[in-house]
C-alpha atoms as a PDB file:
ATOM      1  CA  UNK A   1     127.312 128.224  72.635  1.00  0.00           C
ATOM      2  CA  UNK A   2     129.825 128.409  75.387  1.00  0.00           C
ATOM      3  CA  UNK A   3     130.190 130.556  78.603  1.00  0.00           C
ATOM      4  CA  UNK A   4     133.594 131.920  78.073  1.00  0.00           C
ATOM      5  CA  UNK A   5     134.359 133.682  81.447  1.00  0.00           C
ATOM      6  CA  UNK A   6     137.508 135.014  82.227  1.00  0.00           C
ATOM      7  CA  UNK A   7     137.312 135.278  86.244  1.00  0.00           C
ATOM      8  CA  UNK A   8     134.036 134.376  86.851  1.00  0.00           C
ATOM      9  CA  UNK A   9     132.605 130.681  87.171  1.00  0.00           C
ATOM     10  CA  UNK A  10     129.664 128.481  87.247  1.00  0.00           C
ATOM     11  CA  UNK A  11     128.473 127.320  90.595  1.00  0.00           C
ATOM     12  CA  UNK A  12     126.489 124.368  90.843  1.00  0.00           C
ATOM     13  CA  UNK A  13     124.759 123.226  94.384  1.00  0.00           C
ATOM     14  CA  UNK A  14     124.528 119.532  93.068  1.00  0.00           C
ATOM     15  CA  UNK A  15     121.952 117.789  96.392  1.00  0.00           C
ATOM     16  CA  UNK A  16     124.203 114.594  96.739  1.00  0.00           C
ATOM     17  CA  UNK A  17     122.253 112.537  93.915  1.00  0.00           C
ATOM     18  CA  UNK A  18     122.916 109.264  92.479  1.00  0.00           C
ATOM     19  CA  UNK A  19     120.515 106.915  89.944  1.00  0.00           C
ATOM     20  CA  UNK A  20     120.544 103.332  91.296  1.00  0.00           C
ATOM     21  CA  UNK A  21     119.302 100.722  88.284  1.00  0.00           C
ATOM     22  CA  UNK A  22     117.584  97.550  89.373  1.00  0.00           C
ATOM     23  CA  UNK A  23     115.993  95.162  86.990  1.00  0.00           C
ATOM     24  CA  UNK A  24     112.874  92.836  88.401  1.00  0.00           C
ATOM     25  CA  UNK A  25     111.446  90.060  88.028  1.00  0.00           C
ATOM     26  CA  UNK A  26     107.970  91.656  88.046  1.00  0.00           C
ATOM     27  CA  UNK A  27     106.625  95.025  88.490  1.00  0.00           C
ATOM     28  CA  UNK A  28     104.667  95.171  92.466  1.00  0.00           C
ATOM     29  CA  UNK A  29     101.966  96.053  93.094  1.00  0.00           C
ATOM     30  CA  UNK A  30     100.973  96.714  96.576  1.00  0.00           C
ATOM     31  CA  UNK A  31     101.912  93.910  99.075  1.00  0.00           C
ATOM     32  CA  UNK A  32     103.788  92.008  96.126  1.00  0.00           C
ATOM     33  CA  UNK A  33     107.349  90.723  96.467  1.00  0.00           C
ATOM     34  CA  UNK A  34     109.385  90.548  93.731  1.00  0.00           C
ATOM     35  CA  UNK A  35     113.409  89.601  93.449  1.00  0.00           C
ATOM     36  CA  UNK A  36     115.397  92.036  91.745  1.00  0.00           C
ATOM     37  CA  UNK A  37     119.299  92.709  90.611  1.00  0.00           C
ATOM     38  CA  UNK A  38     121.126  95.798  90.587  1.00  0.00           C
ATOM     39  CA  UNK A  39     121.868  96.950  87.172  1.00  0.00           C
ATOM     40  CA  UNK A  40     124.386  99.916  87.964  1.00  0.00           C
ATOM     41  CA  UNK A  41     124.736 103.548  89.282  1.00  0.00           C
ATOM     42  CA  UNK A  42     125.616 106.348  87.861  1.00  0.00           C
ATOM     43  CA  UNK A  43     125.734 110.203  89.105  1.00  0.00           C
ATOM     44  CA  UNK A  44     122.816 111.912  88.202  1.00  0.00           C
ATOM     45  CA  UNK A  45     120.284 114.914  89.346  1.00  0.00           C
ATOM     46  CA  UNK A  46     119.869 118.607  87.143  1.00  0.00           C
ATOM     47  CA  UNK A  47     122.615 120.476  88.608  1.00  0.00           C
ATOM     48  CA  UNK A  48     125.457 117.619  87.998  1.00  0.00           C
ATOM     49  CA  UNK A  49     124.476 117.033  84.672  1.00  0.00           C
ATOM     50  CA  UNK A  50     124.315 120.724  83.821  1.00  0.00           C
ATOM     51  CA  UNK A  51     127.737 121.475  85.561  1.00  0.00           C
ATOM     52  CA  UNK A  52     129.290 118.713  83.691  1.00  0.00           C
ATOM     53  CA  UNK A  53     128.149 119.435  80.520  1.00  0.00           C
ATOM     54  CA  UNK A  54     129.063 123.023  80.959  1.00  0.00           C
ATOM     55  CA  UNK A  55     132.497 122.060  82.112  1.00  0.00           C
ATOM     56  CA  UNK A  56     133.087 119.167  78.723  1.00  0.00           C
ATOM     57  CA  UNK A  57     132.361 122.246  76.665  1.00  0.00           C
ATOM     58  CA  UNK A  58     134.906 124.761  78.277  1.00  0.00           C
ATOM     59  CA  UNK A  59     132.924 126.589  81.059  1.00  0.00           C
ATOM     60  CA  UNK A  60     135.082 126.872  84.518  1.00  0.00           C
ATOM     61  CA  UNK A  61     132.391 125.203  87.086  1.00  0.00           C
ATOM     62  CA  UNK A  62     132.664 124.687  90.873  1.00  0.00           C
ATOM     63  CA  UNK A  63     130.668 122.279  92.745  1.00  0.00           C
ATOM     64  CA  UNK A  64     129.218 122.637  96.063  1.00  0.00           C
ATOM     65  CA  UNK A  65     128.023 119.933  98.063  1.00  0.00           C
ATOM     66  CA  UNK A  66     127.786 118.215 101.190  1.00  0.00           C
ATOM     67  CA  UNK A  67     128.575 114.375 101.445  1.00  0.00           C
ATOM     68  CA  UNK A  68     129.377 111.210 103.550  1.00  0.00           C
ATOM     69  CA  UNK A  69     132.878 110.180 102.781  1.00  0.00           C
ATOM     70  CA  UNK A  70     131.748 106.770 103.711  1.00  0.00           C
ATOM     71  CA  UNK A  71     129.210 106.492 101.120  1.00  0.00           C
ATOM     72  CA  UNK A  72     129.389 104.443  97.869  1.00  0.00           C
ATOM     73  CA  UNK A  73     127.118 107.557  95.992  1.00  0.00           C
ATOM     74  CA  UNK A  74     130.133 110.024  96.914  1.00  0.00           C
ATOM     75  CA  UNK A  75     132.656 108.032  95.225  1.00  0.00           C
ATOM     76  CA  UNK A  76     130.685 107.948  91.919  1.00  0.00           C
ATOM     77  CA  UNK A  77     129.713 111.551  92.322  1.00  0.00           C
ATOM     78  CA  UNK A  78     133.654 113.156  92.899  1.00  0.00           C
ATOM     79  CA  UNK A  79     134.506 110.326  90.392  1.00  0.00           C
ATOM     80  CA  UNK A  80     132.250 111.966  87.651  1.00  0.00           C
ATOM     81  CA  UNK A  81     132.649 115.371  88.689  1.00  0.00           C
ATOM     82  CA  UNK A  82     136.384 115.414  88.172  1.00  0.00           C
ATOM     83  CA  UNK A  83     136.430 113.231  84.894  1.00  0.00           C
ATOM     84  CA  UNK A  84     134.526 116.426  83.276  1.00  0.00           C
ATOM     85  CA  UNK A  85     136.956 118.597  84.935  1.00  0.00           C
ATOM     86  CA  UNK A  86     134.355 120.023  87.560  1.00  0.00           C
ATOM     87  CA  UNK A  87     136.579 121.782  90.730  1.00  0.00           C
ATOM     88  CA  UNK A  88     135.047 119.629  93.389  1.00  0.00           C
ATOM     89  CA  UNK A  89     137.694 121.595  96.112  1.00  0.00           C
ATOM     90  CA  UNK A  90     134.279 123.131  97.768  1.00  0.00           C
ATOM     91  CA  UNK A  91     132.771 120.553  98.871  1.00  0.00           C
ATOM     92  CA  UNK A  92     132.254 119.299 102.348  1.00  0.00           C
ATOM     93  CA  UNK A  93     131.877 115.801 103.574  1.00  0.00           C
ATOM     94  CA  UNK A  94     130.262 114.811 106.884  1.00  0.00           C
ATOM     95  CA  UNK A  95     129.597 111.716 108.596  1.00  0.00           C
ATOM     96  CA  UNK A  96     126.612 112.678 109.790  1.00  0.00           C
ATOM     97  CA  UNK A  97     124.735 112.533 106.483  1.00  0.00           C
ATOM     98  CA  UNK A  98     123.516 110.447 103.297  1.00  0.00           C
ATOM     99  CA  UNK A  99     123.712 110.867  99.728  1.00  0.00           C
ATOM    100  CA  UNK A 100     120.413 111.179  97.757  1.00  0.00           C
ATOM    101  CA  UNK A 101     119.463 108.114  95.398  1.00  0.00           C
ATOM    102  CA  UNK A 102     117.192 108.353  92.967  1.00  0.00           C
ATOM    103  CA  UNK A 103     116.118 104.160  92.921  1.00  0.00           C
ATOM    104  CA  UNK A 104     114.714 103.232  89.331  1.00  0.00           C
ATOM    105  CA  UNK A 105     113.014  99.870  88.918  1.00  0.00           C
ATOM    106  CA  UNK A 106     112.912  98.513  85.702  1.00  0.00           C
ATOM    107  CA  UNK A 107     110.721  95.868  84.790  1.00  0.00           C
ATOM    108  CA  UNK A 108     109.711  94.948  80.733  1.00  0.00           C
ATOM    109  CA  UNK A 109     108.103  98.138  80.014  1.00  0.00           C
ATOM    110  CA  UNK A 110     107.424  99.573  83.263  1.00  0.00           C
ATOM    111  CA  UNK A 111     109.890 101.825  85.719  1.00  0.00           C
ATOM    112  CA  UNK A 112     108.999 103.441  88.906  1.00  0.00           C
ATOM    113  CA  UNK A 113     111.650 105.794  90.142  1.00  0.00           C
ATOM    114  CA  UNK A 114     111.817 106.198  94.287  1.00  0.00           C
ATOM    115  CA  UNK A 115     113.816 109.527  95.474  1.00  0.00           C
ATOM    116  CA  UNK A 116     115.266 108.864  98.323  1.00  0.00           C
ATOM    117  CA  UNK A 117     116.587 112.473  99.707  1.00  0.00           C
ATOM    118  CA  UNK A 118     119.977 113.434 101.334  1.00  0.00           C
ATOM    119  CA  UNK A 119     119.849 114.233 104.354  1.00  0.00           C
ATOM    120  CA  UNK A 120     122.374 116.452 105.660  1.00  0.00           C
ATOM    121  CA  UNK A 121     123.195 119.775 107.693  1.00  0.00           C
ATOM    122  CA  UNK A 122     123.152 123.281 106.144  1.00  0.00           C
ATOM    123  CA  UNK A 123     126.268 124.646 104.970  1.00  0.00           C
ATOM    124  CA  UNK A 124     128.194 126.849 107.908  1.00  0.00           C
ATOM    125  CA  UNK A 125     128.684 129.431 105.528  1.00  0.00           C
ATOM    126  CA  UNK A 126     132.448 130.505 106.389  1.00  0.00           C
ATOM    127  CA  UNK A 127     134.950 132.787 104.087  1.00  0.00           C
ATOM    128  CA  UNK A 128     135.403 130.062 101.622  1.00  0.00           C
ATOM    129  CA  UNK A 129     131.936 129.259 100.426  1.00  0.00           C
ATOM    130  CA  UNK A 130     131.243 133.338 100.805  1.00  0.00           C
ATOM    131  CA  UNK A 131     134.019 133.853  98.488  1.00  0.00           C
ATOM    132  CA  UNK A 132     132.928 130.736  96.344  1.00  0.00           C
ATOM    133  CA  UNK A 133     128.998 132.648  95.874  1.00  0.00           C
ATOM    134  CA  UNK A 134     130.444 136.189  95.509  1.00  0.00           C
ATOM    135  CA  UNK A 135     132.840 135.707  92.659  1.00  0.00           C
ATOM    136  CA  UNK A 136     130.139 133.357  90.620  1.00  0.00           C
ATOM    137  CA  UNK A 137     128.797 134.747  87.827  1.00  0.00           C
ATOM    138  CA  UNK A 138     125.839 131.746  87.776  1.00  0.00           C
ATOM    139  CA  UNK A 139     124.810 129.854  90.654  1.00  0.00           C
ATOM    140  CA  UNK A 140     122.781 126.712  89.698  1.00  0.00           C
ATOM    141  CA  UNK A 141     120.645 124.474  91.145  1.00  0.00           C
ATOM    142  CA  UNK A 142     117.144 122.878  92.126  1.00  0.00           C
ATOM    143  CA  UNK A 143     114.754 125.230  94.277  1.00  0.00           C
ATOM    144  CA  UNK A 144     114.740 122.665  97.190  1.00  0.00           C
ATOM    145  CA  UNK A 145     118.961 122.653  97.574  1.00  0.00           C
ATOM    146  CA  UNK A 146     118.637 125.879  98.147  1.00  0.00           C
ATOM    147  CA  UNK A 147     115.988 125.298 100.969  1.00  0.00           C
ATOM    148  CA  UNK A 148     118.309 122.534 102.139  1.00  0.00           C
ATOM    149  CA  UNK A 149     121.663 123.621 101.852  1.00  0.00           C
ATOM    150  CA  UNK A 150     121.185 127.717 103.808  1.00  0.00           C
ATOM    151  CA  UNK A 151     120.006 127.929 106.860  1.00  0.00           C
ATOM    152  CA  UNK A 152     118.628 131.136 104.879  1.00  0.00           C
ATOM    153  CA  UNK A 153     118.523 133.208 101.454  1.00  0.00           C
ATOM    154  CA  UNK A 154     121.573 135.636 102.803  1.00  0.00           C
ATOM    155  CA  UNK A 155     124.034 134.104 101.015  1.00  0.00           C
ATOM    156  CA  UNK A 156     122.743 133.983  98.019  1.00  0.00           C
ATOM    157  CA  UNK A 157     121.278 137.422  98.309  1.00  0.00           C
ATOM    158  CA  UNK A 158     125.072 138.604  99.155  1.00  0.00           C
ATOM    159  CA  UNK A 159     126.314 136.983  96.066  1.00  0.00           C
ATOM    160  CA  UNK A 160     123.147 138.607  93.829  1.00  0.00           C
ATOM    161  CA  UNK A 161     124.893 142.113  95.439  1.00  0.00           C
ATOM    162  CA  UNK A 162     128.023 140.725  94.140  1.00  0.00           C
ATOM    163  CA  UNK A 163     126.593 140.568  90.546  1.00  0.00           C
ATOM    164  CA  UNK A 164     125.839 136.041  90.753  1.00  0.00           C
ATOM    165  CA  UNK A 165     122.832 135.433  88.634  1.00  0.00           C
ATOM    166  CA  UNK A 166     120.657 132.614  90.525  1.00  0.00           C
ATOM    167  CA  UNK A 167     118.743 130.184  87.710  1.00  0.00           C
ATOM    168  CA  UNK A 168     117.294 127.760  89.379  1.00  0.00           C
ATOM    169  CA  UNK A 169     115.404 124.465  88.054  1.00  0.00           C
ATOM    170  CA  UNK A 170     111.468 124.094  89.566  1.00  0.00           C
ATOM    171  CA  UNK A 171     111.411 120.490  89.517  1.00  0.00           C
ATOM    172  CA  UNK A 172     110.637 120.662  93.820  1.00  0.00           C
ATOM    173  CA  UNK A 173     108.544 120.258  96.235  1.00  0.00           C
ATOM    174  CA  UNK A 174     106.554 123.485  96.995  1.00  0.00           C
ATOM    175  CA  UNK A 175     105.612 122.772 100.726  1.00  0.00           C
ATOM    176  CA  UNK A 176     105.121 126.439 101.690  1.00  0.00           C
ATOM    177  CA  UNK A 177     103.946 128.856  99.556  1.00  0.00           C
ATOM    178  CA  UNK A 178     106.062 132.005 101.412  1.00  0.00           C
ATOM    179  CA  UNK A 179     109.386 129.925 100.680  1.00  0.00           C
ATOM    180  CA  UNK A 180     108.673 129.771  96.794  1.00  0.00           C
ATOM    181  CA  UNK A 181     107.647 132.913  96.887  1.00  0.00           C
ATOM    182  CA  UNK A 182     110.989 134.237  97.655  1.00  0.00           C
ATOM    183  CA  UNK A 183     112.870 131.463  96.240  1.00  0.00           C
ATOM    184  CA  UNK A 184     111.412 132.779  92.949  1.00  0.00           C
ATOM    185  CA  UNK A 185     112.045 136.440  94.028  1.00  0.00           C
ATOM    186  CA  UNK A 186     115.540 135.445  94.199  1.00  0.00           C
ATOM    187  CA  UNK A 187     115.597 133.772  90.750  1.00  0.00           C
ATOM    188  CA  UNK A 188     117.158 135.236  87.983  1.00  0.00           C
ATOM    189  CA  UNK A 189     115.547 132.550  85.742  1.00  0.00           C
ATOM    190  CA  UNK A 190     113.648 129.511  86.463  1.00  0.00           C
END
């Protein structure tokens, strides 16, 4: 069914993703080379796809995000945000850092997918993104943004006070123990 909310929204922390296709010649093996062609790219990663499809079905969902205006990735990500009718008016764009790609080799049968991470700075939580987190009634994302995108948990631990439900998705890297321990403390659902 669908979220109906009538001041309250979705947030979705989206980590700057984008799936490159290549097609190969042959699939490498170490030390191989092998020519390949770039089949397309498309915005991908959990928390876009999720605030996207939420959005197509009626659901009022803000993005959050950090990304190089001079990247080809941000163009396809804003692009596909706002032809689902995501409000992309939080996010922030930086020189100073790359978009994620997820590379996927294709070859007969056999893919290998390469995730190349963003790398960027952590938000400078001002009264805009505060405001953004306090009024959600969701906030959505991948265990890791989180890690990536505060400089700490107080945030989102403000916008829990403020009544924000945090579901995250546990497809990340668990590093250190201590930080998914309270990254899962702070979940509402996983």
């Amino acid at each position: 069914g669908v979220v109906k909310m009538t001041d309250k929204y979705i947030t979705v922390l989206l980590g700057s993703y984008v799936d490159e296709f290549y097609r190969i010649d042959s699939y490498p093996e170490e030390g191989d080379f092998t020519h390949g062609k770039r089949a397309g790219i498309m915005a991908g990663g959990c928390p876009l796809n999720v605030g996207c499809a939420a959005s197509a079905f009626g659901t009022d969902v803000r993005a959050l995000d950090y990304l190089n205006p001079e990247d080809e990735a941000t163009a396809v990500i804003t692009e596909t945000l706002r032809r689902y009718g995501v409000d992309d008016s939080h996010i922030c764009y930086g020189e100073d850092c790359t978009d994620g790609r997820v590379v996927i080799l294709n070859s007969g049968d056999r893919r290998t997918m390469i995730v190349c991470d963003p790398v960027r700075p952590v938000y400078t939580v001002d009264e805009d993104i505060r405001n953004l987190l306090n009024n959600s009634a969701y906030i959505y994302s991948l265990m890791h943004m989180v890690e990536r995108s505060f400089a700490d948990t107080g945030p989102l631990l403000e916008a829990k006070r403020h009544g924000a439900k945090m579901v995250f998705d546990g497809t990340s890297k668990y590093d250190d123990p201590h930080r998914s321990r309270m990254l899962t403390e702070l979940a509402d659902a996983l």
